[in-house]
PDB file of N, CA and C in Angstrom:
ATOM      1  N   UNK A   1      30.488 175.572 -64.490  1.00  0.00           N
ATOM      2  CA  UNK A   1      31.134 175.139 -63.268  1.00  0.00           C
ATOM      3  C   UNK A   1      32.565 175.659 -63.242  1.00  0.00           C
ATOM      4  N   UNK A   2      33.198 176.256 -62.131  1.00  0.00           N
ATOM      5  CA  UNK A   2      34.352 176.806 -61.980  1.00  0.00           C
ATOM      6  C   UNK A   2      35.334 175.567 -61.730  1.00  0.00           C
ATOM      7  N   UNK A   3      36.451 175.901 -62.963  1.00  0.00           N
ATOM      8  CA  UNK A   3      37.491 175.020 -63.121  1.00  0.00           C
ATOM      9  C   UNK A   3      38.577 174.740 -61.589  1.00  0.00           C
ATOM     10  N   UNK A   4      38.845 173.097 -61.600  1.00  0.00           N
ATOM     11  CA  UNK A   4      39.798 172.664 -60.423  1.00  0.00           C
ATOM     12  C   UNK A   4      40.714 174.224 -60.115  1.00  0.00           C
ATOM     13  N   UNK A   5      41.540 174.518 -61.018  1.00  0.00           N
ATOM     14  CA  UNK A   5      42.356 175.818 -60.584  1.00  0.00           C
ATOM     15  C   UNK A   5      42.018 177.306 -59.497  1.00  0.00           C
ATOM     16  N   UNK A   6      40.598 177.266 -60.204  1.00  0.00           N
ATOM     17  CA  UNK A   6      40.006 178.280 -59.173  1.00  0.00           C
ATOM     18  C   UNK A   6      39.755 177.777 -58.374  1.00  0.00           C
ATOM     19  N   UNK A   7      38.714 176.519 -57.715  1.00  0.00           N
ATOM     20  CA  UNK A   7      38.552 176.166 -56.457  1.00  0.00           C
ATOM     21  C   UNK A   7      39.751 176.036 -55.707  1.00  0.00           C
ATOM     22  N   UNK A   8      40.604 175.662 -56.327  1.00  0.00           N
ATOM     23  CA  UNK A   8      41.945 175.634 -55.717  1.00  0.00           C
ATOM     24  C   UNK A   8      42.514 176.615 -55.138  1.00  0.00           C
ATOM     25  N   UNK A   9      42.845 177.530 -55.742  1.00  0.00           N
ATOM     26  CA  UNK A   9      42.579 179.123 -55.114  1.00  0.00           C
ATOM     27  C   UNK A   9      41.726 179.567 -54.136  1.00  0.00           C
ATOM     28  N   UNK A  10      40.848 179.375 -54.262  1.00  0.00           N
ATOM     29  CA  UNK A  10      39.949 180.099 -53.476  1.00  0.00           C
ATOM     30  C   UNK A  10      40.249 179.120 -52.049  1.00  0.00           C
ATOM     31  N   UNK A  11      39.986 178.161 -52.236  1.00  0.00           N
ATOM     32  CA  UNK A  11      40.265 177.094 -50.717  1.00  0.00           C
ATOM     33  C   UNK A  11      41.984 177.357 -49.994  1.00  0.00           C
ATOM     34  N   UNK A  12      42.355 177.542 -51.085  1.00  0.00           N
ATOM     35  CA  UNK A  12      44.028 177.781 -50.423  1.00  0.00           C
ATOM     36  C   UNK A  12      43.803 179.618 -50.127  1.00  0.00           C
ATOM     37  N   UNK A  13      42.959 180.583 -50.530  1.00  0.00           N
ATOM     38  CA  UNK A  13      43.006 181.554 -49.694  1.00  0.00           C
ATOM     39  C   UNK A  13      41.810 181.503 -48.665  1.00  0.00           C
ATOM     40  N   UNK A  14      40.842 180.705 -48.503  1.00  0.00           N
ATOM     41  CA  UNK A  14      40.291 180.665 -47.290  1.00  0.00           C
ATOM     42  C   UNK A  14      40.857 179.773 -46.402  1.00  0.00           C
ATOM     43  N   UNK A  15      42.136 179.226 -46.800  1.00  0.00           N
ATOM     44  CA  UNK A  15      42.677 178.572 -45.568  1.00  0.00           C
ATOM     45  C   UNK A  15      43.588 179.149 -44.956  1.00  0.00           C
ATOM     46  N   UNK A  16      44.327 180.447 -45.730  1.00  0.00           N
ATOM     47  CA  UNK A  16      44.780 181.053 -45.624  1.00  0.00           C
ATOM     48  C   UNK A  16      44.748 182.539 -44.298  1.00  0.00           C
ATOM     49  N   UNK A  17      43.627 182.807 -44.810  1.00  0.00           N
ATOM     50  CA  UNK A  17      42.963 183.643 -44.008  1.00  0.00           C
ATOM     51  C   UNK A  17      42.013 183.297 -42.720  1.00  0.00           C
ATOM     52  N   UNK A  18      41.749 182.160 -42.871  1.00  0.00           N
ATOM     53  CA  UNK A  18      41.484 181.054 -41.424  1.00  0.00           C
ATOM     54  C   UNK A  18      42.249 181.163 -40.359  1.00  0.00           C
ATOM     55  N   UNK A  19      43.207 180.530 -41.102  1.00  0.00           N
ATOM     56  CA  UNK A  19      44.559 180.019 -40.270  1.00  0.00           C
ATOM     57  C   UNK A  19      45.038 181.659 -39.680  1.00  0.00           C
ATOM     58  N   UNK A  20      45.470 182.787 -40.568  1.00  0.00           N
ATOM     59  CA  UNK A  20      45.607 184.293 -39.859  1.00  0.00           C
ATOM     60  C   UNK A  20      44.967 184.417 -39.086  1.00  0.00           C
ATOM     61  N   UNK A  21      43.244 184.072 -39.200  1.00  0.00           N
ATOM     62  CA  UNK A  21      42.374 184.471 -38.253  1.00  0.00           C
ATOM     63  C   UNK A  21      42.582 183.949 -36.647  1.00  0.00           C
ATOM     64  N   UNK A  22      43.078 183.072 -36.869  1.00  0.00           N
ATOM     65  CA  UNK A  22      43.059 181.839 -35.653  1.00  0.00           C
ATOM     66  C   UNK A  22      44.349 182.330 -34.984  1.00  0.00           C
ATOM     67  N   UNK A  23      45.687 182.794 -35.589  1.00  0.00           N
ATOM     68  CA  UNK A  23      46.688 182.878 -35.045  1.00  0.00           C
ATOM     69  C   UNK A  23      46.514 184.106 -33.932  1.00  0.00           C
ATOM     70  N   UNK A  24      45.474 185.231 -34.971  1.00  0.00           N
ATOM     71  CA  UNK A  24      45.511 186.191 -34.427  1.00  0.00           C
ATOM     72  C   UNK A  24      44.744 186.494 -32.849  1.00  0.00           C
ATOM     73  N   UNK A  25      43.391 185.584 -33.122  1.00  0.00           N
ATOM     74  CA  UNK A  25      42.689 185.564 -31.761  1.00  0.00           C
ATOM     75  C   UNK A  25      43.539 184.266 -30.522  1.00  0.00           C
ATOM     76  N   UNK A  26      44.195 183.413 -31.122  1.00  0.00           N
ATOM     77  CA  UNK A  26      44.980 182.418 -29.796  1.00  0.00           C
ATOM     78  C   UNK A  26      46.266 183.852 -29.389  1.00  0.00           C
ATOM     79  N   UNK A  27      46.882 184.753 -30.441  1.00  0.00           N
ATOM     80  CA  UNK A  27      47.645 186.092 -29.767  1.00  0.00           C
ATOM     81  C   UNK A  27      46.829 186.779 -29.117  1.00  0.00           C
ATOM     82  N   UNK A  28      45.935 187.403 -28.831  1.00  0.00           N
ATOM     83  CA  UNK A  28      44.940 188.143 -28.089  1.00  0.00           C
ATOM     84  C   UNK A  28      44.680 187.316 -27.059  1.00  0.00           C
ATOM     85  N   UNK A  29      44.169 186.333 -27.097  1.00  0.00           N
ATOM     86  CA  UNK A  29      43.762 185.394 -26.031  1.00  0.00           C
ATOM     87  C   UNK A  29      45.262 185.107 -24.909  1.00  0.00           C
ATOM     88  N   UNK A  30      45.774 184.564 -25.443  1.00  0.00           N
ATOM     89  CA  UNK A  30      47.262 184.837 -24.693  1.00  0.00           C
ATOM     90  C   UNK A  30      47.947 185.475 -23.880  1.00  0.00           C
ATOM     91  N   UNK A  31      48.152 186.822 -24.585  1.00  0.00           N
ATOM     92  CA  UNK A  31      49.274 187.635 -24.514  1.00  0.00           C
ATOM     93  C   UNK A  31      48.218 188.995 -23.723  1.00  0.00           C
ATOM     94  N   UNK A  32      46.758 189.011 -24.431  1.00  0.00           N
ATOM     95  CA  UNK A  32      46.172 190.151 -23.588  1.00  0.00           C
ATOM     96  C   UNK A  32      45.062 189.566 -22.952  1.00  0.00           C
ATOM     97  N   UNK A  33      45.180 188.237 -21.956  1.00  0.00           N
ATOM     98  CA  UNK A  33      44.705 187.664 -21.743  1.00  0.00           C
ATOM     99  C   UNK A  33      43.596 188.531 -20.070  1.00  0.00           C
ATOM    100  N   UNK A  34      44.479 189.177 -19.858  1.00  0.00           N
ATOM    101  CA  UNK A  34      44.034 190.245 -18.418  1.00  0.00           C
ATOM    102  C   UNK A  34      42.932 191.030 -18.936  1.00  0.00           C
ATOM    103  N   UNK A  35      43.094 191.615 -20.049  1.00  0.00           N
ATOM    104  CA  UNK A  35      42.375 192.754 -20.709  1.00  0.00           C
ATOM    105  C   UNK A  35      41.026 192.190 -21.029  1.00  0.00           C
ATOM    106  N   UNK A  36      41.012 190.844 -21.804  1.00  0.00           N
ATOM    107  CA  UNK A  36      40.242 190.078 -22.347  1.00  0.00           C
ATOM    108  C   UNK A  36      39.312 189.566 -21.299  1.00  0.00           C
ATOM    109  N   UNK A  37      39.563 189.314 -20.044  1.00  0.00           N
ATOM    110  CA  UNK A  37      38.674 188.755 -19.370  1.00  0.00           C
ATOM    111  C   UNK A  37      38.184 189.839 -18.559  1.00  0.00           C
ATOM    112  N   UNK A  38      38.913 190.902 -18.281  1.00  0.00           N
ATOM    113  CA  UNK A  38      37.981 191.525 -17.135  1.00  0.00           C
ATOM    114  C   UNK A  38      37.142 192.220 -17.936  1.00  0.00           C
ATOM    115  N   UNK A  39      37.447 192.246 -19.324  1.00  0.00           N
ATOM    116  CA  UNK A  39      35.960 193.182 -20.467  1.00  0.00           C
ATOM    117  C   UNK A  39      35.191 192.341 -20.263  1.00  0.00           C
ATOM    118  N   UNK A  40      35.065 190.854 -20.346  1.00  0.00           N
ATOM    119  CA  UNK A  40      33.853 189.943 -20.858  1.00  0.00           C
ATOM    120  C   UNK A  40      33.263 189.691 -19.272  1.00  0.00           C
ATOM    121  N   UNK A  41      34.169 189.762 -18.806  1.00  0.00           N
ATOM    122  CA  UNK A  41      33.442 189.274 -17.116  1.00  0.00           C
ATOM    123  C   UNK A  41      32.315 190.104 -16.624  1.00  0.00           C
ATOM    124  N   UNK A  42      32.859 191.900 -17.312  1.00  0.00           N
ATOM    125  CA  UNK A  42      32.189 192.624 -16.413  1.00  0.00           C
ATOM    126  C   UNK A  42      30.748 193.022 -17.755  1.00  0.00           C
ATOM    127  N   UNK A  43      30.942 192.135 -19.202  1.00  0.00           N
ATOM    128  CA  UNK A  43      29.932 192.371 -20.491  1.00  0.00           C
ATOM    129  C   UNK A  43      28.909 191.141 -20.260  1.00  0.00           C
ATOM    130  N   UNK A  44      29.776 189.961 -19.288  1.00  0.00           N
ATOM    131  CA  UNK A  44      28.338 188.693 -19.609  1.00  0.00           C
ATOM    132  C   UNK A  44      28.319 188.212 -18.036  1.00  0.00           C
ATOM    133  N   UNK A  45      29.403 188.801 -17.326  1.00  0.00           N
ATOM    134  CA  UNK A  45      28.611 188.641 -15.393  1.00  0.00           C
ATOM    135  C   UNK A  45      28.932 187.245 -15.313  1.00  0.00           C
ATOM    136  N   UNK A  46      30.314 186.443 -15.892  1.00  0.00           N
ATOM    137  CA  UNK A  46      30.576 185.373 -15.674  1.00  0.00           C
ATOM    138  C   UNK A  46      32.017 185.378 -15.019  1.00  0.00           C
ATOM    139  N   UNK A  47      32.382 183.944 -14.455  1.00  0.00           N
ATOM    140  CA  UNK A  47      33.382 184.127 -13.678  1.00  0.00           C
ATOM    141  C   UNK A  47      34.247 183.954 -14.951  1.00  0.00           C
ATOM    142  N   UNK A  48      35.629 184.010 -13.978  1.00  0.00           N
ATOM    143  CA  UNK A  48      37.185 183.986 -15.261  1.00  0.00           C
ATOM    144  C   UNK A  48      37.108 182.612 -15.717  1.00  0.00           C
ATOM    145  N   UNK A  49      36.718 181.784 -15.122  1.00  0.00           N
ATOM    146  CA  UNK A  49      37.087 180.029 -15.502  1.00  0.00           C
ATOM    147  C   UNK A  49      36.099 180.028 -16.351  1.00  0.00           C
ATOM    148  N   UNK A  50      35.092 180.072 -16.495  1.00  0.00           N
ATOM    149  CA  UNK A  50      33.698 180.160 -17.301  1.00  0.00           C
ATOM    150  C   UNK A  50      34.669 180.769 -18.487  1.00  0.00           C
ATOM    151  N   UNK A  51      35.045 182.407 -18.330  1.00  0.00           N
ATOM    152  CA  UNK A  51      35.412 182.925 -19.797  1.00  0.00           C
ATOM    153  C   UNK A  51      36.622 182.315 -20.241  1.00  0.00           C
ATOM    154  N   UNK A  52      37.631 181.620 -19.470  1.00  0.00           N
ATOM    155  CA  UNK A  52      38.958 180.901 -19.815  1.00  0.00           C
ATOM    156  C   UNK A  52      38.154 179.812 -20.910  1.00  0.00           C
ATOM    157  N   UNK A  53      37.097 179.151 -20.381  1.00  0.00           N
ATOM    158  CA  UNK A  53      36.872 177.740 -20.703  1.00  0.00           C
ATOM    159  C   UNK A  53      36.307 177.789 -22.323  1.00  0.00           C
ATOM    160  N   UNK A  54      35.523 179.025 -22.237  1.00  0.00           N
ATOM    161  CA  UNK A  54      34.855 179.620 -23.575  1.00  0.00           C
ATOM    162  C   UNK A  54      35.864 180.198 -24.325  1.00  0.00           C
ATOM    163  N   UNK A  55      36.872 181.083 -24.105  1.00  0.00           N
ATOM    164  CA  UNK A  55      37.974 180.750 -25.028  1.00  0.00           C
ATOM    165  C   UNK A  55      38.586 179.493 -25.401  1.00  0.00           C
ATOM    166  N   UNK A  56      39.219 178.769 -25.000  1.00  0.00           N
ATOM    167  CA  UNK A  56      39.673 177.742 -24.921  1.00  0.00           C
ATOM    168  C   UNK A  56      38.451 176.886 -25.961  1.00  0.00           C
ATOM    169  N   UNK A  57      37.102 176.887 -26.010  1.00  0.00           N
ATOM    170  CA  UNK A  57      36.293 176.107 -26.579  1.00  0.00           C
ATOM    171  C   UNK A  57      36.374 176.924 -27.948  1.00  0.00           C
ATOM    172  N   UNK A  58      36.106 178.097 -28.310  1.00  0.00           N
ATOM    173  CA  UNK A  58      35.854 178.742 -29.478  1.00  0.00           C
ATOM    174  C   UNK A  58      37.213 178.381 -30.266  1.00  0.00           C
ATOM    175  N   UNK A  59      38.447 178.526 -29.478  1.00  0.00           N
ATOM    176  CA  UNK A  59      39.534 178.740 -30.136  1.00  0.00           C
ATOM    177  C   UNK A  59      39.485 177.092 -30.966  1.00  0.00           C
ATOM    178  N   UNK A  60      39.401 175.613 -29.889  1.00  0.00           N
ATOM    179  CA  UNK A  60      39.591 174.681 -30.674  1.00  0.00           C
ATOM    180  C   UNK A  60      38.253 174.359 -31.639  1.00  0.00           C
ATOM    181  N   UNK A  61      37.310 174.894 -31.676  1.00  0.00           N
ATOM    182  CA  UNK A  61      36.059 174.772 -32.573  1.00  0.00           C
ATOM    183  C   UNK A  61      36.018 175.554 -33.916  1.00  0.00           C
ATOM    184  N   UNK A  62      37.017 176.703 -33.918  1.00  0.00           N
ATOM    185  CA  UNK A  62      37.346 177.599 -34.847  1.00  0.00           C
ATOM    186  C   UNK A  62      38.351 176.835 -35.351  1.00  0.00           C
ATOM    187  N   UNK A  63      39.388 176.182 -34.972  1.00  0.00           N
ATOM    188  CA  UNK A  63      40.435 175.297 -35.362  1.00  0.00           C
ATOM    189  C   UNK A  63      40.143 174.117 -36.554  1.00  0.00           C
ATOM    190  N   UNK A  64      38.917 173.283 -35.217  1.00  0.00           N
ATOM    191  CA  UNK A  64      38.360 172.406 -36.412  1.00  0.00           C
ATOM    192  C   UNK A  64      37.861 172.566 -37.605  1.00  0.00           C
ATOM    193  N   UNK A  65      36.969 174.063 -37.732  1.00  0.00           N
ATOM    194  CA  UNK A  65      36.239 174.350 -38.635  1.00  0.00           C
ATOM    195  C   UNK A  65      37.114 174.723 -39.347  1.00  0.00           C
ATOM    196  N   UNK A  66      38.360 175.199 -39.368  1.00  0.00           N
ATOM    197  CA  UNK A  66      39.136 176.144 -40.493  1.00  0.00           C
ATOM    198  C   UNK A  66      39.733 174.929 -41.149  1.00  0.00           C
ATOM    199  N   UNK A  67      39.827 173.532 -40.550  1.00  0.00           N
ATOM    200  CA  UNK A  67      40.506 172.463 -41.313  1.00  0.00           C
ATOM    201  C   UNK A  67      40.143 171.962 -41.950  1.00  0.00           C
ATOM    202  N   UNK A  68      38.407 171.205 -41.510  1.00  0.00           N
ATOM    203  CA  UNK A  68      37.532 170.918 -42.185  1.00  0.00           C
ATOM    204  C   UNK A  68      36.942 171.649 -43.362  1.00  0.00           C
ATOM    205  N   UNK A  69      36.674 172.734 -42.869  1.00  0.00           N
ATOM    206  CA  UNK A  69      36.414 173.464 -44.772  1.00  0.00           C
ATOM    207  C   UNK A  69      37.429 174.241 -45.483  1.00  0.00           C
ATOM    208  N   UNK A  70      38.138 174.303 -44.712  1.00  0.00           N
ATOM    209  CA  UNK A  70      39.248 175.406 -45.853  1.00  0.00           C
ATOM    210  C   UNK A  70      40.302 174.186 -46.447  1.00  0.00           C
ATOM    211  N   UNK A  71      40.845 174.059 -44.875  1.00  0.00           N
ATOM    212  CA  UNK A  71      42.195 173.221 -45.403  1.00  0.00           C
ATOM    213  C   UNK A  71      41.961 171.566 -46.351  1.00  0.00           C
ATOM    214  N   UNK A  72      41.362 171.499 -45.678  1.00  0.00           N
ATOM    215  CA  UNK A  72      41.183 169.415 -46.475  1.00  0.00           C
ATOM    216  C   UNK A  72      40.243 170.072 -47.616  1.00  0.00           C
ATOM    217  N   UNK A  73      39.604 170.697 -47.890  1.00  0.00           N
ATOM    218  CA  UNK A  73      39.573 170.898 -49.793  1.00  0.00           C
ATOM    219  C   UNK A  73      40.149 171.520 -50.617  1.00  0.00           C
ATOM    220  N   UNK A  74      41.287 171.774 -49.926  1.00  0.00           N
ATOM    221  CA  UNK A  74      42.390 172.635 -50.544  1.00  0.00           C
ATOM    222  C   UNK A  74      43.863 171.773 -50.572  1.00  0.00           C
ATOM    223  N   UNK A  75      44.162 170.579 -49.959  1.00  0.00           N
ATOM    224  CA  UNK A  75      44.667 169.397 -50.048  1.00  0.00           C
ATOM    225  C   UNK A  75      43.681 168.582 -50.799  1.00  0.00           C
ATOM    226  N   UNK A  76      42.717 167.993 -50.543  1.00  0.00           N
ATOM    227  CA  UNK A  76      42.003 167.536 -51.988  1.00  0.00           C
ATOM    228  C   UNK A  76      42.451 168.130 -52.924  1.00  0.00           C
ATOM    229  N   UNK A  77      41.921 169.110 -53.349  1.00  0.00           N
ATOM    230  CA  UNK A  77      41.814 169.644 -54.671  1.00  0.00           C
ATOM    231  C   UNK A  77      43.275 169.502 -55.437  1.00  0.00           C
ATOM    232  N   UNK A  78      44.030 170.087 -54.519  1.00  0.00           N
ATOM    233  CA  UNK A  78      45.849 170.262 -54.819  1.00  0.00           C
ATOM    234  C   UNK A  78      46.134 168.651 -55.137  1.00  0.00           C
ATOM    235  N   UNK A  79      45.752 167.728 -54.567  1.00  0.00           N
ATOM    236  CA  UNK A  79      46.051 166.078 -54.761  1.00  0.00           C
ATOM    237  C   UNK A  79      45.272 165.417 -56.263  1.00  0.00           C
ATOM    238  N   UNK A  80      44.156 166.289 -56.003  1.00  0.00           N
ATOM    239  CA  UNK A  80      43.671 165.641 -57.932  1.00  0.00           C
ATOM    240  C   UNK A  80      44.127 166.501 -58.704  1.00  0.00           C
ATOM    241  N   UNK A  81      45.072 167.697 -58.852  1.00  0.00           N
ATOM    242  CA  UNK A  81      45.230 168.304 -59.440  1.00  0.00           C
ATOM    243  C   UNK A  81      47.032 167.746 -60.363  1.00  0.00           C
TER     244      UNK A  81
END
């Protein structure tokens, strides 16, 4: 079984790289927000509010998920450690 230290590691770089991940698509979503919708509008034939709403959903569902598994066992782990 891999010692507290490594899980520790490893959870503090997948929270790591979560959290990059997330910053990077809420910057895209944002900032090239014009670009972003008229690709998907004219790739899935949906309106802008539809693709606003589906960003907006992925972004906070990607959020939760990066907290729930990366971050809170990487605060665990760091707290019994």
């Amino acid at each position: 079984m891999e010692s507290i230290e490594a899980l520790t590691r490893f959870f503090g770089w997948c929270a790591v790289i979560n959290i990059s991940f997330l910053i990077l698509a809420t910057f895209f979503v944002t900032f090239m927000r014009g670009l972003a919708v008229n690709l998907h509008t004219k790739m899935f034939a949906l309106s802008e509010e539809d693709i606003l709403r589906a960003y907006f959903q992925y972004l906070a569902q990607y959020k939760i998920a990066a907290l729930v598994l990366s971050v809170v066992p990487y605060v665990s782990l760091k707290l019994m450690s």
